[in-house]
N, C-alpha and C. Protein backbone atom coordinates (compact mmCIF):
# COMPACT_ATOMS: atom_id res chain seq x y z
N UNK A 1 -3.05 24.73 54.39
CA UNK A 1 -4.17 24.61 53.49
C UNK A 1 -4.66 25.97 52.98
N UNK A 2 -3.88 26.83 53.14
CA UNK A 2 -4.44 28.10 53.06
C UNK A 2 -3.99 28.53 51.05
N UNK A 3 -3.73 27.43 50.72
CA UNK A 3 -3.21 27.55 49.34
C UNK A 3 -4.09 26.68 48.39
N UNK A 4 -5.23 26.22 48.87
CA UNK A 4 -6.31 25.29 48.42
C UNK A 4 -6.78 26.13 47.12
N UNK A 5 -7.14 27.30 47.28
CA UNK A 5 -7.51 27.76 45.96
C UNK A 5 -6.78 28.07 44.63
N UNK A 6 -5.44 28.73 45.18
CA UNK A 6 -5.00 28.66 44.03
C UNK A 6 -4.38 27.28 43.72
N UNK A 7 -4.16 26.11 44.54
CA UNK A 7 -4.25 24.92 43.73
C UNK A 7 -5.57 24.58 42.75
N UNK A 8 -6.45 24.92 43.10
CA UNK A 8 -7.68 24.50 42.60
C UNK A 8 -7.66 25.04 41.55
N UNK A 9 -6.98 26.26 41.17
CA UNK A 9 -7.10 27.58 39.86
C UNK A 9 -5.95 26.39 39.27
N UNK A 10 -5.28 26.44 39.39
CA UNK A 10 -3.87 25.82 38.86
C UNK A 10 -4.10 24.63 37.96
N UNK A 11 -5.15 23.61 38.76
CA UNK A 11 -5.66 22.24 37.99
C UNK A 11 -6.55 22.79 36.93
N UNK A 12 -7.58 23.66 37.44
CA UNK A 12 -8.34 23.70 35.87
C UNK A 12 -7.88 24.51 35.09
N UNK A 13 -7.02 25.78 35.35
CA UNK A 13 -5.72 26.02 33.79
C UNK A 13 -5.30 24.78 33.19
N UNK A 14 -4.62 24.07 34.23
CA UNK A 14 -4.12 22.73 33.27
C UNK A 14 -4.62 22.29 32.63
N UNK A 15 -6.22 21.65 33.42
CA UNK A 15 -7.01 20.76 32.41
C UNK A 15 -7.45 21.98 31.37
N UNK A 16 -7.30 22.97 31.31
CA UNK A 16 -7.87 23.82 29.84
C UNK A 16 -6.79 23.77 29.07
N UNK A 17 -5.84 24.09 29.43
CA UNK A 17 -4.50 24.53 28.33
C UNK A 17 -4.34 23.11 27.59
N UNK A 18 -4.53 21.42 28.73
CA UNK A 18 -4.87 20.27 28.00
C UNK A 18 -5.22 20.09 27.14
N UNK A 19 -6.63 20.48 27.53
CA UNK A 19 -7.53 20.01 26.59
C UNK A 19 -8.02 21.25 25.55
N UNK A 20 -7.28 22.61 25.21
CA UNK A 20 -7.27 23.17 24.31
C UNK A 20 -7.38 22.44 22.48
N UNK A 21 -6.34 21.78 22.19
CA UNK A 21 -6.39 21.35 20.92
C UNK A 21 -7.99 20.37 20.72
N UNK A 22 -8.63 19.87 21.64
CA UNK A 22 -9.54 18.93 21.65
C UNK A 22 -10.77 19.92 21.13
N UNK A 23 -10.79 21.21 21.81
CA UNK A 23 -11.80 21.81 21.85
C UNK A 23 -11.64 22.77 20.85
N UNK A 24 -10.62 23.05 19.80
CA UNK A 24 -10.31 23.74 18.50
C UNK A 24 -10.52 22.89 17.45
N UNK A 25 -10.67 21.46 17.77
CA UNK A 25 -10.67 20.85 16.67
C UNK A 25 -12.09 19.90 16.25
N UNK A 26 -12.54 20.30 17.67
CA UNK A 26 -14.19 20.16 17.50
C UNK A 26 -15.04 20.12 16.49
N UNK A 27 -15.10 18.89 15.86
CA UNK A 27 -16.41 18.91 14.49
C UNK A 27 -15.86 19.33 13.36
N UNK A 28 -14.65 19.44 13.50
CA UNK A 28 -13.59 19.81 12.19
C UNK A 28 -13.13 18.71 11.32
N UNK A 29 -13.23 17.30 12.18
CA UNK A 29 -12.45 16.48 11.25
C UNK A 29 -13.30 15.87 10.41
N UNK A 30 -12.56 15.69 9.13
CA UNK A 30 -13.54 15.25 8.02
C UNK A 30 -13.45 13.32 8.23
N UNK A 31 -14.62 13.14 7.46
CA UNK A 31 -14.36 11.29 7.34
C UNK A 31 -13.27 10.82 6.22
N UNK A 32 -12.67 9.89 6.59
CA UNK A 32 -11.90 9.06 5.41
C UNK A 32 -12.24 9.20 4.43
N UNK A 33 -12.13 9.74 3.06
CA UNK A 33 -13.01 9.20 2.03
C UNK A 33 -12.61 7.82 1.58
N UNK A 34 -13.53 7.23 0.75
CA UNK A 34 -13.88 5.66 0.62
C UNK A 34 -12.86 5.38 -1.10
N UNK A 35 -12.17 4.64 -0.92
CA UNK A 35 -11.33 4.31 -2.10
C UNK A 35 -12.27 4.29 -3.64
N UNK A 36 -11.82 4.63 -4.55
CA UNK A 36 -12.61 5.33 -6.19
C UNK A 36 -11.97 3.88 -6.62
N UNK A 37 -12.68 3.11 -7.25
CA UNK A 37 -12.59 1.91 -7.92
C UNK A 37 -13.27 1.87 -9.24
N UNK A 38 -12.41 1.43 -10.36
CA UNK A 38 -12.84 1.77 -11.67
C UNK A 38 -13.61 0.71 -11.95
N UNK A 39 -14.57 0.64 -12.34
CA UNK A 39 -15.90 -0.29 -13.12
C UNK A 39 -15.24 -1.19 -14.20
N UNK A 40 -14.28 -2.02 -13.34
CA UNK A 40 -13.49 -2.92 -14.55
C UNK A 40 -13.92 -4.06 -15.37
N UNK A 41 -14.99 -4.56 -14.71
CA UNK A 41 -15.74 -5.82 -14.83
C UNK A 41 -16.18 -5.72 -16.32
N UNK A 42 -14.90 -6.41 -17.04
CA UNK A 42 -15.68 -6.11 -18.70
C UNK A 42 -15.97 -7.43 -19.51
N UNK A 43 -15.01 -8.38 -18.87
CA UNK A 43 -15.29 -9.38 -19.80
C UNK A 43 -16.95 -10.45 -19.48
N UNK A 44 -17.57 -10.34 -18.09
CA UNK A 44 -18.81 -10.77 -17.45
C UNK A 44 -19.57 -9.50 -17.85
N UNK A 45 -20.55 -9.87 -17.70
CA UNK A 45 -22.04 -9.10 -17.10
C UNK A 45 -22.15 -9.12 -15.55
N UNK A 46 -22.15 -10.38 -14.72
CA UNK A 46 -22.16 -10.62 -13.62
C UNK A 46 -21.01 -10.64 -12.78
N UNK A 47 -20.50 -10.66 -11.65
CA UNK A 47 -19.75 -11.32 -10.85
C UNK A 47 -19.99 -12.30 -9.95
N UNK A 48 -19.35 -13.42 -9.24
CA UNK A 48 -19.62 -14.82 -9.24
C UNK A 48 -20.77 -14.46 -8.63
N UNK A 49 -20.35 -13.38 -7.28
CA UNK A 49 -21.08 -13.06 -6.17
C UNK A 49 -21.60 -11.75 -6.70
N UNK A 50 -22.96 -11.10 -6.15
CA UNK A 50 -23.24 -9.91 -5.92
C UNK A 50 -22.18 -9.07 -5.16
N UNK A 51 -22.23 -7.37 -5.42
CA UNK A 51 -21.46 -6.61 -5.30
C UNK A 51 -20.84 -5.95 -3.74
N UNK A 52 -22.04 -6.45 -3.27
CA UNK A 52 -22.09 -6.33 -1.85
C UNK A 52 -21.06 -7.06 -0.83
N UNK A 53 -21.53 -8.24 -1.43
CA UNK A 53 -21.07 -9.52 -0.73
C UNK A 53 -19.37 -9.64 -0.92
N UNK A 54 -19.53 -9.35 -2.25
CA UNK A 54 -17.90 -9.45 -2.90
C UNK A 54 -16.91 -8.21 -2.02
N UNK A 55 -17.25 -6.92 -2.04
CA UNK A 55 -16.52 -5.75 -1.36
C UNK A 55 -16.39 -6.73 0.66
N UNK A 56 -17.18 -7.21 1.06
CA UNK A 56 -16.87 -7.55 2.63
C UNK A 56 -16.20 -8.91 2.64
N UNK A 57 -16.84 -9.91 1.56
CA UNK A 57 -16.23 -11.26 1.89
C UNK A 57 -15.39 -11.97 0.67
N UNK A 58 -14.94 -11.32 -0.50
CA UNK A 58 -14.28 -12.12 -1.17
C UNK A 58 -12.87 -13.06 -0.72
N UNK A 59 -12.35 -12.50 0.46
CA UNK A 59 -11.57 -13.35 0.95
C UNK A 59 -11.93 -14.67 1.30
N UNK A 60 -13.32 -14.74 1.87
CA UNK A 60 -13.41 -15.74 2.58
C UNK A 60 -13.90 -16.83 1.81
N UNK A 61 -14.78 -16.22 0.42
CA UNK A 61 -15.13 -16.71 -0.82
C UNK A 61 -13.73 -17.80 -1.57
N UNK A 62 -12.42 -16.82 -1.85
CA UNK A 62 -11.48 -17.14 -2.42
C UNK A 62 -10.67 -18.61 -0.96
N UNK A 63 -10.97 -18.42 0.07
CA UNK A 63 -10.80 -19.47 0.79
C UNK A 63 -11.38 -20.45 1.08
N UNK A 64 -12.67 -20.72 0.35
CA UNK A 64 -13.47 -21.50 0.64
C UNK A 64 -12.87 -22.07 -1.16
N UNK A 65 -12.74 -21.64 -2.37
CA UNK A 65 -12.30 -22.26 -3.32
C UNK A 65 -10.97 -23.17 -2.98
N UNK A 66 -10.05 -21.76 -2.97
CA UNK A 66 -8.85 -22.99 -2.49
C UNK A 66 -8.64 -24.03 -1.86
N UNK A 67 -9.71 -24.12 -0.58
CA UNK A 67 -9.90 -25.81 -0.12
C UNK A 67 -10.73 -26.70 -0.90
N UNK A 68 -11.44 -25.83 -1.79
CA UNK A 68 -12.55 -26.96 -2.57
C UNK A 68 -11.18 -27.67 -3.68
N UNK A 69 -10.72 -26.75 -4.14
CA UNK A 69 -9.59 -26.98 -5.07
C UNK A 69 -8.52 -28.03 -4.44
N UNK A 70 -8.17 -27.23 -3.67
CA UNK A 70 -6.58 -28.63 -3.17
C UNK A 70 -6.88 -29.53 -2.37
N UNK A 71 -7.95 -29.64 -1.51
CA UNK A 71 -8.40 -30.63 -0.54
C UNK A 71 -9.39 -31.52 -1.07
N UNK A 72 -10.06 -31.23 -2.22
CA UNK A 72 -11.29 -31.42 -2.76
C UNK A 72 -11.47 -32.44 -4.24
N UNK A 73 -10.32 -31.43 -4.84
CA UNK A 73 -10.50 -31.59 -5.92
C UNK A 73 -11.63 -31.16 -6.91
N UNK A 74 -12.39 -29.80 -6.45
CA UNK A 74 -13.36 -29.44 -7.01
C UNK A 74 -12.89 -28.29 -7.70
N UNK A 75 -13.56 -27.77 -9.01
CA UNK A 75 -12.68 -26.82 -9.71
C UNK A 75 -14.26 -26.12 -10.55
N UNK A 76 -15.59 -26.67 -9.75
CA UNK A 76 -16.71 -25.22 -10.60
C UNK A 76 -17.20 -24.95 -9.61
N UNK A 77 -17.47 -23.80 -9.29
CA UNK A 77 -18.42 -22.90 -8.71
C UNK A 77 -19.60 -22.26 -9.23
N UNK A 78 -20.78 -22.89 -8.97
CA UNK A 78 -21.84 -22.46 -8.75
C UNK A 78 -22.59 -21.39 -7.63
N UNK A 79 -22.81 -20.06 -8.45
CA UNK A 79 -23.33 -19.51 -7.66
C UNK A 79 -24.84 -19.34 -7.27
N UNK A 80 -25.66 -18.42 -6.44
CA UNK A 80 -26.84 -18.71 -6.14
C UNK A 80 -28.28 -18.43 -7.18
N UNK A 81 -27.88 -18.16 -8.44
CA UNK A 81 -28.09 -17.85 -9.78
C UNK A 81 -28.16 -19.35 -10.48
N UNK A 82 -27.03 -20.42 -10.33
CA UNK A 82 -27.12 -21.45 -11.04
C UNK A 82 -25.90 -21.51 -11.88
N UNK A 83 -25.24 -19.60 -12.00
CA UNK A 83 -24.39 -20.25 -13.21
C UNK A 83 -23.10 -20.46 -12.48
N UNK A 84 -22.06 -21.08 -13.26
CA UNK A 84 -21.37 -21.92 -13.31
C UNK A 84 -19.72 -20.94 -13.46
N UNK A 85 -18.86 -21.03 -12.29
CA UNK A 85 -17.26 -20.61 -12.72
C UNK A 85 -16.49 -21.54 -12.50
N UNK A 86 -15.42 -21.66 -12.85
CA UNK A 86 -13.86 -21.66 -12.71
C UNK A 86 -13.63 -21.26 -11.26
N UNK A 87 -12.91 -21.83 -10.20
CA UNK A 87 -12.58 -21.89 -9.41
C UNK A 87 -11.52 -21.25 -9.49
N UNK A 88 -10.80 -20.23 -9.93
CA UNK A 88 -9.40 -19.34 -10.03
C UNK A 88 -9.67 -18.20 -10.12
N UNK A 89 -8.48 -17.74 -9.00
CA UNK A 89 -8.46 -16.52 -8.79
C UNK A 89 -7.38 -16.01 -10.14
N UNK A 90 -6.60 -16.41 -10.62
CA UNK A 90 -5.70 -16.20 -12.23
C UNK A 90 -6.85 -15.84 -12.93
N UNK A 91 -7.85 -17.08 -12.98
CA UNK A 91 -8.53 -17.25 -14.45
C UNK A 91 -9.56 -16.74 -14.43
N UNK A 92 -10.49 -16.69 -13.31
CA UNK A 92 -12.14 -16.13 -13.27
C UNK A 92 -11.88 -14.67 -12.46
N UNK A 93 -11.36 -14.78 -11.60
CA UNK A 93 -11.25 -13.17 -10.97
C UNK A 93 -10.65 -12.32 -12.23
N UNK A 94 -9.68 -12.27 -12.44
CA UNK A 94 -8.28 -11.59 -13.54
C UNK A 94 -9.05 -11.13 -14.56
N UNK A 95 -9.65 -12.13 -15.09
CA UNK A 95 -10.43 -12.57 -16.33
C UNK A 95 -11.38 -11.04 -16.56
N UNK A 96 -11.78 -10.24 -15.82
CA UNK A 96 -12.51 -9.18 -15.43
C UNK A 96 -11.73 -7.81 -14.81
N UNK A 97 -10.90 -8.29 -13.34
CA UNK A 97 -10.09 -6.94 -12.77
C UNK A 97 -8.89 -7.62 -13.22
N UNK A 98 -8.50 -6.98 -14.37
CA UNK A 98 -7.16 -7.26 -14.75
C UNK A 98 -6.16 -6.63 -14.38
N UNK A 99 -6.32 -5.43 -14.10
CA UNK A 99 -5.40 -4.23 -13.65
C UNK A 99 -5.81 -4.61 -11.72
N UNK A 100 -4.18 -4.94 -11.27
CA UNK A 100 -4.46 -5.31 -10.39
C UNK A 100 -4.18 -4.13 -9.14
N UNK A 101 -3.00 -2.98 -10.15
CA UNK A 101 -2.87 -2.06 -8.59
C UNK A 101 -4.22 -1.11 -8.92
N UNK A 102 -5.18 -1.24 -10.01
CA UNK A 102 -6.43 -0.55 -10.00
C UNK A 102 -7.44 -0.99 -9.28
N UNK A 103 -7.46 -1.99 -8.92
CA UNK A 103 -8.51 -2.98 -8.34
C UNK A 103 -8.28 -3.34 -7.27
N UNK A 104 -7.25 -4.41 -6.98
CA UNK A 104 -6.91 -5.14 -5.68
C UNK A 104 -6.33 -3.90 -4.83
N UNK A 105 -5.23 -3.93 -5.09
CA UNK A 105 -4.47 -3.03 -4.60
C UNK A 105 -4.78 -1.89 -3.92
N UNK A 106 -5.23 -1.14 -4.49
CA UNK A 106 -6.23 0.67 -4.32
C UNK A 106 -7.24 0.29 -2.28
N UNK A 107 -8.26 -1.12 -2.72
CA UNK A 107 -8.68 -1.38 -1.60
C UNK A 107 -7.80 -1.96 -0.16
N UNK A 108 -6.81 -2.48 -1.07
CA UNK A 108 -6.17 -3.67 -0.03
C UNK A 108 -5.46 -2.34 1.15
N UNK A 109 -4.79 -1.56 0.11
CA UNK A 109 -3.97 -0.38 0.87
C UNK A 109 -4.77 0.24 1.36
N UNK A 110 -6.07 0.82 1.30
CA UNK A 110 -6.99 1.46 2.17
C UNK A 110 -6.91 0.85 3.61
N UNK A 111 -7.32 -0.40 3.00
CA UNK A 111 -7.52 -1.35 4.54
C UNK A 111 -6.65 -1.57 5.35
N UNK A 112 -5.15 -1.40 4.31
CA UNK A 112 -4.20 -2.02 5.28
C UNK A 112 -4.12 -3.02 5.62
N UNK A 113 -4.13 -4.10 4.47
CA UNK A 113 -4.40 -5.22 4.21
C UNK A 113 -3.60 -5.81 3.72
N UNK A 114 -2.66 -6.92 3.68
CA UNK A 114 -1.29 -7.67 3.27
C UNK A 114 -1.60 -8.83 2.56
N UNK A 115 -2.48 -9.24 2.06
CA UNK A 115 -3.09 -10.26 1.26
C UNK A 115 -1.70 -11.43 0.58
N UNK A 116 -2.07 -12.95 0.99
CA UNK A 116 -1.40 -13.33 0.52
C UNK A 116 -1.17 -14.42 -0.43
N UNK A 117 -2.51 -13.85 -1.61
CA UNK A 117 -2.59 -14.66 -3.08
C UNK A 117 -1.36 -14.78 -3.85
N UNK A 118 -0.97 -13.11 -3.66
CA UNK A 118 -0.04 -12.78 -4.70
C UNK A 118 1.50 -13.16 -4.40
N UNK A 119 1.43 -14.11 -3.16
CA UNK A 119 2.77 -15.34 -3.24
C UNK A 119 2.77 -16.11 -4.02
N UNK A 120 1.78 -16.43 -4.42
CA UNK A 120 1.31 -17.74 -5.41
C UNK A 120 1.01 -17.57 -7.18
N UNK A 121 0.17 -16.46 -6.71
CA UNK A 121 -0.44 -16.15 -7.97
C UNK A 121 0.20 -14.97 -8.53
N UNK A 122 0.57 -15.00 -10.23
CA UNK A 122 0.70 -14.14 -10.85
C UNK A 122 -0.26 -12.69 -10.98
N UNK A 123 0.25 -12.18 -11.42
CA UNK A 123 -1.05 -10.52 -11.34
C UNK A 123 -1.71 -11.06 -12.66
N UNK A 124 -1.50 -10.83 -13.80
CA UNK A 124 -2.16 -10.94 -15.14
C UNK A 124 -1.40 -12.58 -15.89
N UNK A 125 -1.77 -13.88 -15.37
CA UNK A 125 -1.22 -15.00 -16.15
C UNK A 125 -1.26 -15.12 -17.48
N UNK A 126 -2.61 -14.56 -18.08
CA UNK A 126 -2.53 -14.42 -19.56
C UNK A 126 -1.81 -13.36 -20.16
N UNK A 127 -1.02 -12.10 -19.71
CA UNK A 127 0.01 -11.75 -20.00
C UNK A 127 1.38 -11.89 -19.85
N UNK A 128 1.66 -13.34 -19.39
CA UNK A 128 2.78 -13.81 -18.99
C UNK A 128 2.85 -15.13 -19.73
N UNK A 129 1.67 -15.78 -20.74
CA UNK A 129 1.59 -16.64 -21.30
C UNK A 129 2.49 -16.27 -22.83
């Protein structure tokens, strides 16, 4: 036991030489910046939903249509305003973010997000008409 100290020297070199990069990089790292989305919304004034709501839950929005739609048979959406859409993601979403790797896309890849409308759905249907 007569080697207790310089074991003891030995562990906290280690744990320093360790934890060197931790302590150089201290308060250095910057935040993500937040994806630049172009103000496409031209053919509305409004969107179905407020802006808020739309950036966290339009998925769950666009899943709550598609069952109103194929299970339902319902095809308007009323929002908490009164007025009145189209149940399509082609026709009422598009209709506004037409440019889809400007819009969809830009966020989806931030998130890392695999979305899977665009099995189904065309990007721009009225340019394919």
């Amino acid at each position: 036991m007569n080697d207790k100290h310089k074991i003891i020297a030995g562990l906290i070199l280690f744990v320093a030489i360790v934890t060197v990069p931790i302590w150089l990089n201290m308060g250095k790292a910057a935040p993500v910046p937040e994806p630049v989305l172009s103000a496409q919304a031209k053919a509305a004034k409004e969107c179905v939903r407020e802006t808020a709501y739309m950036k966290v839950e339009h998925m769950q929005l666009l899943d709550e249509w598609r069952d109103a739609v194929v299970r339902e048979g319902k095809r308007v959406y009323v929002n908490s305003s009164g007025k009145e859409f189209n149940m399509s993601l082609s026709n009422t979403c598009l209709d506004c973010h037409s440019n889809k790797a400007e819009f969809c896309d830009r966020c989806h890849t931030y998130a890392s997000a695999d979305p899977y409308c665009w099995d189904c759905h065309i990007d721009n249907p009225k340019e394919k008409e």
